[in-house]
Protein backbone atom coordinates (compact mmCIF):
# COMPACT_ATOMS: atom_id res chain seq x y z
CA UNK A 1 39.31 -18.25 -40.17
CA UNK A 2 38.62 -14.74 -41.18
CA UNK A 3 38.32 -11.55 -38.84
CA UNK A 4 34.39 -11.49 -39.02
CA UNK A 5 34.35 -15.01 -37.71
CA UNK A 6 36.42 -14.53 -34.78
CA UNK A 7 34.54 -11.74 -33.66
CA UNK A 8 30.76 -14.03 -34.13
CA UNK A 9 32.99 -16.43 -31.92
CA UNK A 10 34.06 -13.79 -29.47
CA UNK A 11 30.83 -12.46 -29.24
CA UNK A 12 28.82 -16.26 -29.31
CA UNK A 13 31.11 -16.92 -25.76
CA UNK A 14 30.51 -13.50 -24.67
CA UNK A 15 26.70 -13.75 -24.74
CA UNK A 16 26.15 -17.47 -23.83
CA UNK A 17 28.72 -17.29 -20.75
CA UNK A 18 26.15 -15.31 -18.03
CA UNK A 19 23.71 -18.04 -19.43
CA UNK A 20 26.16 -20.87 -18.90
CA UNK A 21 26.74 -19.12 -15.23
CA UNK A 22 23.38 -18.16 -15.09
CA UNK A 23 22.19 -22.12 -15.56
CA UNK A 24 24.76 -23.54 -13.26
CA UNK A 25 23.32 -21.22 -10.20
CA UNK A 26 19.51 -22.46 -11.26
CA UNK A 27 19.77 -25.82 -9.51
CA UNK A 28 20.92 -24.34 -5.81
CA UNK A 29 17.55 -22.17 -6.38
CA UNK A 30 13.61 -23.40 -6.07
CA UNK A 31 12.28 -25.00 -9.10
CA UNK A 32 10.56 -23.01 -11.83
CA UNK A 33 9.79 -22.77 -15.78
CA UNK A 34 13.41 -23.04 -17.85
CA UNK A 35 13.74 -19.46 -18.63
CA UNK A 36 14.72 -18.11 -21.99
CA UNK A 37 18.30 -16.51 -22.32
CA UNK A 38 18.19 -12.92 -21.76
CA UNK A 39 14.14 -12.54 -21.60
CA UNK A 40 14.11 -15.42 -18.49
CA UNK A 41 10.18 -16.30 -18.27
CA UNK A 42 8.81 -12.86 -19.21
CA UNK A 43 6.64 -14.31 -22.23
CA UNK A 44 5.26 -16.44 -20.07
CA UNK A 45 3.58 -14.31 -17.87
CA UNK A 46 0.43 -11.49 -18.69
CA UNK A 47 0.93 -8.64 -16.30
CA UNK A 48 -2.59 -8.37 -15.87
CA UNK A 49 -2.90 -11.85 -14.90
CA UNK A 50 -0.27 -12.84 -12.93
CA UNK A 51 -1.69 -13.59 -10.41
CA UNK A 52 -2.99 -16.47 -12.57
CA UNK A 53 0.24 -17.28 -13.76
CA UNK A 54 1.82 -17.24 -10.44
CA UNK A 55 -1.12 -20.12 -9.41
CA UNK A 56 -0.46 -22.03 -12.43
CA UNK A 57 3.16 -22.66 -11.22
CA UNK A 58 2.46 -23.21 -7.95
CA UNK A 59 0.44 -25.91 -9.01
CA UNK A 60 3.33 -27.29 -10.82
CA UNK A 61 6.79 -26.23 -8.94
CA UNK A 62 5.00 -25.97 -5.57
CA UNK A 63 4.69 -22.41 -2.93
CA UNK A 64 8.16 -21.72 -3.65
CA UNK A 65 9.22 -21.54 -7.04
CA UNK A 66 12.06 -19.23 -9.42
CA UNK A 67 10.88 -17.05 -12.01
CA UNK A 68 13.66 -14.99 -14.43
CA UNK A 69 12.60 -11.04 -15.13
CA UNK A 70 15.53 -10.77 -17.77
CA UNK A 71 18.30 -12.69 -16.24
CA UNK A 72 17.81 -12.05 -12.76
CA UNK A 73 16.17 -15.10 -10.73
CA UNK A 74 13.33 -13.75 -8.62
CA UNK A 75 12.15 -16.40 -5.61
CA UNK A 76 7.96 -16.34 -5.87
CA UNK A 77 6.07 -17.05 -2.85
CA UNK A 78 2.59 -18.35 -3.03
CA UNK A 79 0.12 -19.13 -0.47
CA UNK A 80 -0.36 -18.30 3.52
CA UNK A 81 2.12 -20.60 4.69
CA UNK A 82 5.12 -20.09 3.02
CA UNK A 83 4.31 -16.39 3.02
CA UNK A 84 3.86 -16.66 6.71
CA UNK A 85 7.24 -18.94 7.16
CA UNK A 86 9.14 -16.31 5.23
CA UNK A 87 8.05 -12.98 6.15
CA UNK A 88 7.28 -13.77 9.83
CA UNK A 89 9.21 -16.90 10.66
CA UNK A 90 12.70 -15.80 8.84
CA UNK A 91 11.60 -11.91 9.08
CA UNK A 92 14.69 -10.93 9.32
CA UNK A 93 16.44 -12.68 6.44
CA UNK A 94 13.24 -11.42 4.57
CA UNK A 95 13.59 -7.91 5.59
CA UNK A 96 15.31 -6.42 2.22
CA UNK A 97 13.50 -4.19 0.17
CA UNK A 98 13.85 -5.58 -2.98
CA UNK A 99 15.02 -3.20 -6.36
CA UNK A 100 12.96 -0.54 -7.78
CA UNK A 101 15.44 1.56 -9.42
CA UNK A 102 13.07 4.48 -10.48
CA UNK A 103 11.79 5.09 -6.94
CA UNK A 104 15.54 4.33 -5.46
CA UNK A 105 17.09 6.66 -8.08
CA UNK A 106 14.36 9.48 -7.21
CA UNK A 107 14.63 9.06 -3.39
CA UNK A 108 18.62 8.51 -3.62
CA UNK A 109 18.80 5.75 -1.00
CA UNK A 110 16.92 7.88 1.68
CA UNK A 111 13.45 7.02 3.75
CA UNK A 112 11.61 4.19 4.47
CA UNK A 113 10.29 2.56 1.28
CA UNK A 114 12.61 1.23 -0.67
CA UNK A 115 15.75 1.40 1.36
CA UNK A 116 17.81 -0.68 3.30
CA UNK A 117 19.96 -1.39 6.36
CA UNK A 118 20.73 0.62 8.71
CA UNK A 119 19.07 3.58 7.18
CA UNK A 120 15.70 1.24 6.89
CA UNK A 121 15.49 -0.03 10.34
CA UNK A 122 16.51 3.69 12.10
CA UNK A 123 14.50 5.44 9.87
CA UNK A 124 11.33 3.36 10.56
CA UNK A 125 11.90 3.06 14.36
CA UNK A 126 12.26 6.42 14.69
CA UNK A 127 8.89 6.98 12.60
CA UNK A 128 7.13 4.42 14.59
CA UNK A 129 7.76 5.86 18.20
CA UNK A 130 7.01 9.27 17.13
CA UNK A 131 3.83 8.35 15.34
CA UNK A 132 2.82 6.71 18.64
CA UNK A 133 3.60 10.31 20.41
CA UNK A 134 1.59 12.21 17.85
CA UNK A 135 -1.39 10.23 18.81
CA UNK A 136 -1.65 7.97 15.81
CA UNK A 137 -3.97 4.95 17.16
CA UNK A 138 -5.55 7.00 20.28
CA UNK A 139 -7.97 9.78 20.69
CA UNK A 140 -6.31 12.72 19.72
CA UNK A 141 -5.59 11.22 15.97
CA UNK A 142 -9.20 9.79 15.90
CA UNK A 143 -10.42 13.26 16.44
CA UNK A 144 -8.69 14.51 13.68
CA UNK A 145 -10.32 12.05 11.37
CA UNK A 146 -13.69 12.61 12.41
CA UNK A 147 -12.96 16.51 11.96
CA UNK A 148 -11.90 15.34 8.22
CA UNK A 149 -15.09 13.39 8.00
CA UNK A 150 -17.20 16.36 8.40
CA UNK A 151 -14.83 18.67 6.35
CA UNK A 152 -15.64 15.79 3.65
CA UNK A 153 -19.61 15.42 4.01
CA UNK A 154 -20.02 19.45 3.72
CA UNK A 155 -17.27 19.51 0.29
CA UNK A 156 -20.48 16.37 -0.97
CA UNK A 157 -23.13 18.04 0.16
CA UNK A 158 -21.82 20.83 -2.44
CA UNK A 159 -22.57 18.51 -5.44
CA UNK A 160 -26.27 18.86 -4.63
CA UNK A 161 -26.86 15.37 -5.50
CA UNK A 162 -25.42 15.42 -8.86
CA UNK A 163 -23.45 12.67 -10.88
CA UNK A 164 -19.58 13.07 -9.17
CA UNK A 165 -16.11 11.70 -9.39
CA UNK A 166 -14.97 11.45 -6.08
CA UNK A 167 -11.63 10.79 -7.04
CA UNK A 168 -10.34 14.47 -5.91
CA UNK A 169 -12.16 14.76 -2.86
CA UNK A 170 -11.29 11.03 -1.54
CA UNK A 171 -7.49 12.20 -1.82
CA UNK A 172 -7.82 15.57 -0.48
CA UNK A 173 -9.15 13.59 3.01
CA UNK A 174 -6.55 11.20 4.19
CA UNK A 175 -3.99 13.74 2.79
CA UNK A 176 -5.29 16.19 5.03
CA UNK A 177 -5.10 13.74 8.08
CA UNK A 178 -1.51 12.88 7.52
CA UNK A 179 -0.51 16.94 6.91
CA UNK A 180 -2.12 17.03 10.30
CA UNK A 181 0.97 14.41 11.55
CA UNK A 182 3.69 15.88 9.69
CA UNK A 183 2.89 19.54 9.89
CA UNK A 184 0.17 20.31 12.03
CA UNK A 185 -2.00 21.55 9.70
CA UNK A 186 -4.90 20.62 7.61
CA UNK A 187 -5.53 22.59 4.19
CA UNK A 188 -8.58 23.96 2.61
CA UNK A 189 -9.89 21.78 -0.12
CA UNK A 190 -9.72 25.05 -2.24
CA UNK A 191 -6.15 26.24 -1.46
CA UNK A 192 -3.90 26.18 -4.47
CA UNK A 193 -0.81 24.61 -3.19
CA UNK A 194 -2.74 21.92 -1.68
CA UNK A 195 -4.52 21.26 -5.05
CA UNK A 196 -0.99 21.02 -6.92
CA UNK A 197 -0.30 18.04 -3.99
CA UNK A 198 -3.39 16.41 -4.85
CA UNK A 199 -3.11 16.56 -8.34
CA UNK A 200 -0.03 14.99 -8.29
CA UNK A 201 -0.82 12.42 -6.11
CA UNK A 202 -3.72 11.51 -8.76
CA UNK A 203 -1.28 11.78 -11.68
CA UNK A 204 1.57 9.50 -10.92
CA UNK A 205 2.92 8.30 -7.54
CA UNK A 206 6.71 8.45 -8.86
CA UNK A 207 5.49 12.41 -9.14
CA UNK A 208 6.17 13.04 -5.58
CA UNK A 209 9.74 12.24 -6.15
CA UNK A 210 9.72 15.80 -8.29
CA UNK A 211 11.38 18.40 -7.83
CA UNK A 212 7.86 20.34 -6.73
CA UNK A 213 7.67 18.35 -4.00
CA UNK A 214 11.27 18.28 -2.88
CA UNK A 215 11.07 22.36 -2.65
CA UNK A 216 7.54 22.40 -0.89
CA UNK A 217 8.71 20.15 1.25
CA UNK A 218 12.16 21.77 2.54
CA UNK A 219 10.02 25.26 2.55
CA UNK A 220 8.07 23.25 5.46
CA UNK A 221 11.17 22.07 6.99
CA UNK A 222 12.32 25.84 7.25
CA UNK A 223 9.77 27.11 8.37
CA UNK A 224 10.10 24.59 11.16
CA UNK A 225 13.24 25.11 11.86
CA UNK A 226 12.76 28.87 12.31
CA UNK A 227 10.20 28.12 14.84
CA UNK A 228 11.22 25.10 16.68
CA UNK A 229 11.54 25.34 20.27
CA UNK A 230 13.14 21.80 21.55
CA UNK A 231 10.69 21.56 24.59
CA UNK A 232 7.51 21.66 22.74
CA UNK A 233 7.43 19.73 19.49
CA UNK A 234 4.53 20.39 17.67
CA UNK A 235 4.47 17.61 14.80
CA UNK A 236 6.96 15.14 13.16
CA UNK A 237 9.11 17.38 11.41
CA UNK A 238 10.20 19.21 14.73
CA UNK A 239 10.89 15.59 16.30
CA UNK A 240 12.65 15.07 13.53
CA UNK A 241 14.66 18.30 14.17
CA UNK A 242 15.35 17.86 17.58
CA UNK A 243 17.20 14.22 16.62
CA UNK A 244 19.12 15.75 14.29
CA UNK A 245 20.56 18.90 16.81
CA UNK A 246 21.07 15.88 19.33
CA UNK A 247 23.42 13.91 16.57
CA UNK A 248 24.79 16.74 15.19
CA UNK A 249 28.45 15.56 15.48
CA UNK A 250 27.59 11.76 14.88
CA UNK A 251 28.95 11.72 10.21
CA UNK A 252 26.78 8.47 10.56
CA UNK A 253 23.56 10.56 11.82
CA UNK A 254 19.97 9.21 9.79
CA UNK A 255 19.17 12.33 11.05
CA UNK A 256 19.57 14.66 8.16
CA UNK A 257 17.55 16.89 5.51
CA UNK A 258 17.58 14.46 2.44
CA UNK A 259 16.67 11.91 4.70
CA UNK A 260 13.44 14.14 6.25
CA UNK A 261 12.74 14.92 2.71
CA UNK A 262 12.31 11.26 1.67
CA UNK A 263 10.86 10.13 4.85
CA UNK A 264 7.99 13.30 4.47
CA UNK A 265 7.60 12.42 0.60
CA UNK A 266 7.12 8.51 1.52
CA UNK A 267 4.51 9.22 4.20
CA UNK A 268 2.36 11.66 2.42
CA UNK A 269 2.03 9.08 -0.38
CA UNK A 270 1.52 5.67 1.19
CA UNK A 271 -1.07 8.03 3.96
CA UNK A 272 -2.82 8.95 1.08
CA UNK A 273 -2.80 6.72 -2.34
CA UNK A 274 -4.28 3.51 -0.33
CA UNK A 275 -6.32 5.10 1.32
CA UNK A 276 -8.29 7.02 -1.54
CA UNK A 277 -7.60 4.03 -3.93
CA UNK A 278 -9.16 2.00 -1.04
CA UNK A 279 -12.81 3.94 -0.43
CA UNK A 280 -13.21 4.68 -4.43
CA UNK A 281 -13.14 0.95 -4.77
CA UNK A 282 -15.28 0.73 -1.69
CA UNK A 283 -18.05 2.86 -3.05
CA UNK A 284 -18.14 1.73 -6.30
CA UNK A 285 -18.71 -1.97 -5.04
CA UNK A 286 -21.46 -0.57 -2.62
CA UNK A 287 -23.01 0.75 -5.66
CA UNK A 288 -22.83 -2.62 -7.19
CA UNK A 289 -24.25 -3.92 -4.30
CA UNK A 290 -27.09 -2.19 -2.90
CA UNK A 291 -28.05 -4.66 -0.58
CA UNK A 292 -24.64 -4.69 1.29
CA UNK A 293 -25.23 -1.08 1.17
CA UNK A 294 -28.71 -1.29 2.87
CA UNK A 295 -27.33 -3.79 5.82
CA UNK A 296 -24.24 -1.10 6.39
CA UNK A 297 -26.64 1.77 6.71
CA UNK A 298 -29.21 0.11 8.93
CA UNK A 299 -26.47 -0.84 10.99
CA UNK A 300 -25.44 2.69 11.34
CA UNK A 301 -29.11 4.03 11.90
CA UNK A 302 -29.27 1.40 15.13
CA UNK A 303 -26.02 1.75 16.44
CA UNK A 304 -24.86 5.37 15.78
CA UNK A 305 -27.83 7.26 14.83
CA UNK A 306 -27.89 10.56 13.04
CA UNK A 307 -27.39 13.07 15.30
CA UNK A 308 -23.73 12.23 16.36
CA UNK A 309 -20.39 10.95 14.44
CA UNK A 310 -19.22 7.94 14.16
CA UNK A 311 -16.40 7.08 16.46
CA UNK A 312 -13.67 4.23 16.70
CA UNK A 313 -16.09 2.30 19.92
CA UNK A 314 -19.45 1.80 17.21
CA UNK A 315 -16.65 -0.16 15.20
CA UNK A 316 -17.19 -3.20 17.91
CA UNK A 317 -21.07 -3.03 17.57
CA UNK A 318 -21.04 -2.71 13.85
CA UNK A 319 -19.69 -6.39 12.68
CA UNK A 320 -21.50 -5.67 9.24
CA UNK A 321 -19.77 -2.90 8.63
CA UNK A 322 -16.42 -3.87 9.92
CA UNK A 323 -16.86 -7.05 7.69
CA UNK A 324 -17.71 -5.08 4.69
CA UNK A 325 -14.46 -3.00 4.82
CA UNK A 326 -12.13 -5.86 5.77
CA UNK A 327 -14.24 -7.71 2.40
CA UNK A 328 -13.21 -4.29 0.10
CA UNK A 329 -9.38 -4.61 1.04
CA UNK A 330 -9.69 -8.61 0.65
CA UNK A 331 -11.28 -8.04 -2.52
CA UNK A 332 -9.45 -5.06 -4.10
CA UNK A 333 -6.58 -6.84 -3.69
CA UNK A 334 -4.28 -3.39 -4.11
CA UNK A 335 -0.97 -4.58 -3.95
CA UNK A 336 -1.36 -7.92 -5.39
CA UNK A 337 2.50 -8.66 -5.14
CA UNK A 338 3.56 -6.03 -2.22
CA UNK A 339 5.89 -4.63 -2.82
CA UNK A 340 9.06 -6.60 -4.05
CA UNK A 341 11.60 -8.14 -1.23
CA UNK A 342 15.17 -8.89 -0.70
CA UNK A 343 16.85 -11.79 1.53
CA UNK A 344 19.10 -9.81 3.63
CA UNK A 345 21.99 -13.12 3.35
CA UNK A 346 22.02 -16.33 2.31
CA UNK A 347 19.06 -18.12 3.44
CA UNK A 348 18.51 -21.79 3.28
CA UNK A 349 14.27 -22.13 3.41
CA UNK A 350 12.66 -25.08 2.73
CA UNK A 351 15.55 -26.97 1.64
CA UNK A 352 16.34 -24.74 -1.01
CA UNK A 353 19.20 -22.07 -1.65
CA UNK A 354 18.60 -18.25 -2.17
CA UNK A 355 21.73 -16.13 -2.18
CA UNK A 356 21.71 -12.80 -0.44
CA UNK A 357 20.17 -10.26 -2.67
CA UNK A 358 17.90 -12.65 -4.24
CA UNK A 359 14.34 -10.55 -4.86
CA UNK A 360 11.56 -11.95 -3.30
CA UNK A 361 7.85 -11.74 -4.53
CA UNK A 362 4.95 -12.45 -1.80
CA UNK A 363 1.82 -13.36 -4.13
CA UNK A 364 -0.98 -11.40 -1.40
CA UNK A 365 -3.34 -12.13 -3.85
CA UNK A 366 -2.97 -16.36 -3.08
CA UNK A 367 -3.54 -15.75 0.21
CA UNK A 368 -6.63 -12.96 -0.39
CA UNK A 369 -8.24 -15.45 -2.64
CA UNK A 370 -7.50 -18.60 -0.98
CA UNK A 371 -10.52 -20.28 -1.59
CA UNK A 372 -10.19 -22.76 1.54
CA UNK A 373 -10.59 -19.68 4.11
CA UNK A 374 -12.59 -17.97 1.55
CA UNK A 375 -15.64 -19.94 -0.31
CA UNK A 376 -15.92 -18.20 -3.80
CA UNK A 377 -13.29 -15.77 -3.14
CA UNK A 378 -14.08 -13.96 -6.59
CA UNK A 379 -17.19 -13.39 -5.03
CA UNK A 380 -17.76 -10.27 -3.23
CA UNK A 381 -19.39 -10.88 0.70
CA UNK A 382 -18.72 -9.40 3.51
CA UNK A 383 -19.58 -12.54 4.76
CA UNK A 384 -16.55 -14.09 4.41
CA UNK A 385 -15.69 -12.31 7.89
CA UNK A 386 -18.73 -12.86 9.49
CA UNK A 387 -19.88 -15.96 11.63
CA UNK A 388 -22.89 -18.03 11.62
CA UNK A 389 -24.21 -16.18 14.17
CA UNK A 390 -23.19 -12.36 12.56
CA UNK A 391 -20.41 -11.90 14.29
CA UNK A 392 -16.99 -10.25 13.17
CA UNK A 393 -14.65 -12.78 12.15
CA UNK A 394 -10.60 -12.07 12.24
CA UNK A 395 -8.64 -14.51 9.76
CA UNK A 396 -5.11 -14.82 9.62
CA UNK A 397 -5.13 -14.88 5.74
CA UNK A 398 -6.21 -11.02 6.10
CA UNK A 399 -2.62 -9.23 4.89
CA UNK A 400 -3.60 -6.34 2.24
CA UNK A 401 -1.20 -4.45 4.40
CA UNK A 402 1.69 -7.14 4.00
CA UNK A 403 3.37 -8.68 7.32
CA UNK A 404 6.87 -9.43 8.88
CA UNK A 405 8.93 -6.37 9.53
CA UNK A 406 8.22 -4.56 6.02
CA UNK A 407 4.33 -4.33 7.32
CA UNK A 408 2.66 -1.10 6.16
CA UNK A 409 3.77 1.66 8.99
CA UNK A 410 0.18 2.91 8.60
CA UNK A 411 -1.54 0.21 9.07
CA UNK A 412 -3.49 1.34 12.56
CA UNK A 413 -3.66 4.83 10.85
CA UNK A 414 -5.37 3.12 7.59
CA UNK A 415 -8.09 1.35 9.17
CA UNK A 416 -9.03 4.22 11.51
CA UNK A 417 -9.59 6.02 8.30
CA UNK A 418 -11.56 3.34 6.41
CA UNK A 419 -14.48 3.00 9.16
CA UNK A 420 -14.39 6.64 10.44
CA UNK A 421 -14.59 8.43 6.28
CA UNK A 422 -16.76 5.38 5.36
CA UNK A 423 -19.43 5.12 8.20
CA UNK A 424 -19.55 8.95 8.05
CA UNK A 425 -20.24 8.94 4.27
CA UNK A 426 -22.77 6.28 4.59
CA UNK A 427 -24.49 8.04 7.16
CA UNK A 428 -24.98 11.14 5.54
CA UNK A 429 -25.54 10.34 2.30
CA UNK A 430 -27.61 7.90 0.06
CA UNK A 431 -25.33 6.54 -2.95
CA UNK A 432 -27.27 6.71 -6.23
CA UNK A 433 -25.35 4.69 -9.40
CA UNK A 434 -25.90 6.04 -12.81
CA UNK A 435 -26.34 3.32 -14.45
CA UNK A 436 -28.09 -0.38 -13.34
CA UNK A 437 -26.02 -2.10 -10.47
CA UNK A 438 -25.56 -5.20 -12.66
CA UNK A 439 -24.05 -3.02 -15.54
CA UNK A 440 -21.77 -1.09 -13.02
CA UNK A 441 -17.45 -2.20 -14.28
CA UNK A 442 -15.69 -3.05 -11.05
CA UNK A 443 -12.72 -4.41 -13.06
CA UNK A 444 -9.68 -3.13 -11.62
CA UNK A 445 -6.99 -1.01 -13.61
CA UNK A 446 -3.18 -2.40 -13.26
CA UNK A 447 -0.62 0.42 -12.79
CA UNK A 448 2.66 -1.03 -11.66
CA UNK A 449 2.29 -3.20 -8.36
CA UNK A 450 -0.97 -1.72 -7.32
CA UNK A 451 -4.45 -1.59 -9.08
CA UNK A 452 -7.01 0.93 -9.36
CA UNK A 453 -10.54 1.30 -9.61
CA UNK A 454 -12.25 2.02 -13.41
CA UNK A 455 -13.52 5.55 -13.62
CA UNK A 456 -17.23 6.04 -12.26
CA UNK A 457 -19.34 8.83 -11.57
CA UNK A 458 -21.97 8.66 -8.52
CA UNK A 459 -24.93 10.85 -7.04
CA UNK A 460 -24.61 11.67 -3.64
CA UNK A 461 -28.29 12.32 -2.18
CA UNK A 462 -28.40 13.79 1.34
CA UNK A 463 -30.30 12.07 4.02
């Protein structure tokens, strides 16, 4: 046997031993297509419809079935229950953030998105109680977003009624409400640092990783820290601050400036890409729908009125309205996958196997469109959370915002937003389409795990 077919026999073993491993683990895991070596199940599945894919197993393997991205098995979970039983009934074994190198690489292991541990669960508590003492889900924060509101309707009112992307101006709101957290400030639609923010926002998420951000962001920190007086914090960074003199001598402190800087970065997006992602989407559907439109605004003309802003108490009156936002975010679908998950150890669920580490995928969009709680769940109708006699219906199978212990942190926050920006929008303005409603593309755009609206361009007429 000659040199060159030793080394085809070296290499042969070389490749096909992972697979041989790789096959021998397969049976401990859920059932699921046999992969391909190296490529796993990847030509099997159309990124912009897997959620169609992910059905079409489901209907074959069952709610819990093992897909390969390359030759890493990742456990799929489809449908309320086992979604449910995972992320809620074995939260904590479900807790991991799964791998997204790019983000993980950018943020180097620090704030709350995409890490893990000890780092994870500090990080977030520690955001969670001081979001509560910043006001986030009582009056103070509610007054902030109706302030925003009527920042918002006087930047539209500027466009004189003529055709508009509202892309820009839909960021520049929620971002503005979660400055007001973090530094307790708002900016001026106009001001040039605060366009740079929004721009990258609207260019790329993984942009607020750069290294613009990182500096604007410790300048902010600086300036804190040269004004921070311990007694009186005025807004998260100083609470932030005031942890970190108190652990100054603990080497194991969460408490420290890379960590700020990640936990700042991974606030101002996720306050601020759902969000305007979420009422772009909402206003082009209420263009497609005029008569939803109609019902919201007569809704707001008897219950609110025009001569005074909408407020969080109108949201129990208005079941219309309430319905119609909850039907945007079922509809939208945003994150259609979450984002991805990690058992945190070896979990045995549902008979099967899944060794620590193993990713997780929770298929949101089975449970969005789960045509047994929702009749024609292609279909958009606000009805769908509405009762026979017009009341506001709750439904468990409501979870744009994920559940378990990786639920969004903003998810009080969001929905504040969504009624207050969208009631006060509605009632100050008539939206005018420019093109038939029936021709109007709400066909969303896929960008990684969320989606996005198609571009449009609306009239906003003052009432």
């Amino acid at each position: 046997m000659d040199l060159i077919m030793v080394l085809v026999l070296i290499l042969t073993c070389l490749l096909l031993f992972p697979y041989w491993k790789w096959s021998c683990k397969r049976g401990k895991l859920p059932p699921g297509p046999t992969p391909l070596p190296i490529i796993g199940n990847i030509h099997q599945i159309d990124v912009k419809k897997r959620h169609q894919a992910f059905t079409n197993f489901s209907k074959i393997y069952g709610p819990v079935f093992t897909l390969y991205f390359g030759m890493k098995p990742t456990v799929v979970l489809h449908g309320y229950e086992a979604i449910k039983e995972a992320l809620i009934g074995h939260g904590e074994e479900f807790s991991g953030r799964g791998s997204v190198p790019i983000l993980q690489m950018a943020l180097k292991g620090f704030g709350i998105s995409f890490t893990n541990g000890d780092i994870w669960k500090k990080t977030r508590h520690f955001s969670l109680l001081t979001l509560r003492k910043l006001g986030t889900g009582g009056k103070s924060i509610e007054n902030h977003i109706q302030e925003e509101a009527q920042f918002l309707v006087e930047e539209l009112k500027k466009t004189n009624g003529s055709p508009y992307d509202p892309s820009f101006i839909l960021t520049c709101a929620p971002c503005n409400v979660i400055c007001s957290i973090i530094f307790q400030n708002r900016f001026e639609y106009k001001d040039q640092v605060f366009v740079s923010l929004i721009e990258k926002l609207n260019a790329n998420s993984k942009i607020l990783s750069s290294r613009w951000v990182q500096s604007y962001l410790s300048a902010k920190i600086k300036e804190n820290e040269d004004s921070l007086d311990a007694t009186n914090p005025r807004n998260f960074i100083d609470y932030f601050l005031i942890k970190r003199r108190q652990e100054n001598h603990n080497q194991q402190s969460i408490y420290t400036h890379e960590n700020l800087t990640a936990t700042l970065s991974n606030m101002i997006h996720g306050g601020t890409d759902t969000l305007k992602t979420t009422m772009r989407f909402a206003l082009l559907l209420l263009l497609k729908h005029p008569h939803v439109t109609a019902k919201v605004q007569e809704e707001i003309d008897r219950v609110i009125g025009r001569h005074r802003s909408p407020c969080l108490l109108d949201r129990k009156q208005m079941p219309y309205t309430d319905a119609m936002i909850h039907e945007v975010q079922r509809f939208i679908d945003i994150a259609p996958n979450s984002l991805p998950h990690e058992v945190t150890c070896d979990v045995k669920f549902r008979n099967f196997f899944i060794p620590k580490g193993t990713t997780i995928l929770t298929s949101l969009s089975s449970v969005l469109h789960d045509s047994n709680e929702f009749p024609n769940p292609e279909t958009f109708d606000p009805g769908h959370f509405l009762d026979a006699k017009g009341n506001f219906k709750k439904s468990d199978y409501f979870m744009p915002f994920s559940a378990g212990k990786r639920v969004c942190l903003g998810e009080g926050l969001a929905r504040m937003e969504l009624f207050l920006f969208l009631t006060t929008i509605l009632q100050n303005f008539k939206l005018k389409s420019l093109v038939p409603p029936n021709e109007i593309n709400d066909v969303p755009v896929y960008n990684g795990f969320a989606v996005l609206p198609p571009f449009f361009q609306l009239c906003f007429i003052p009432v």
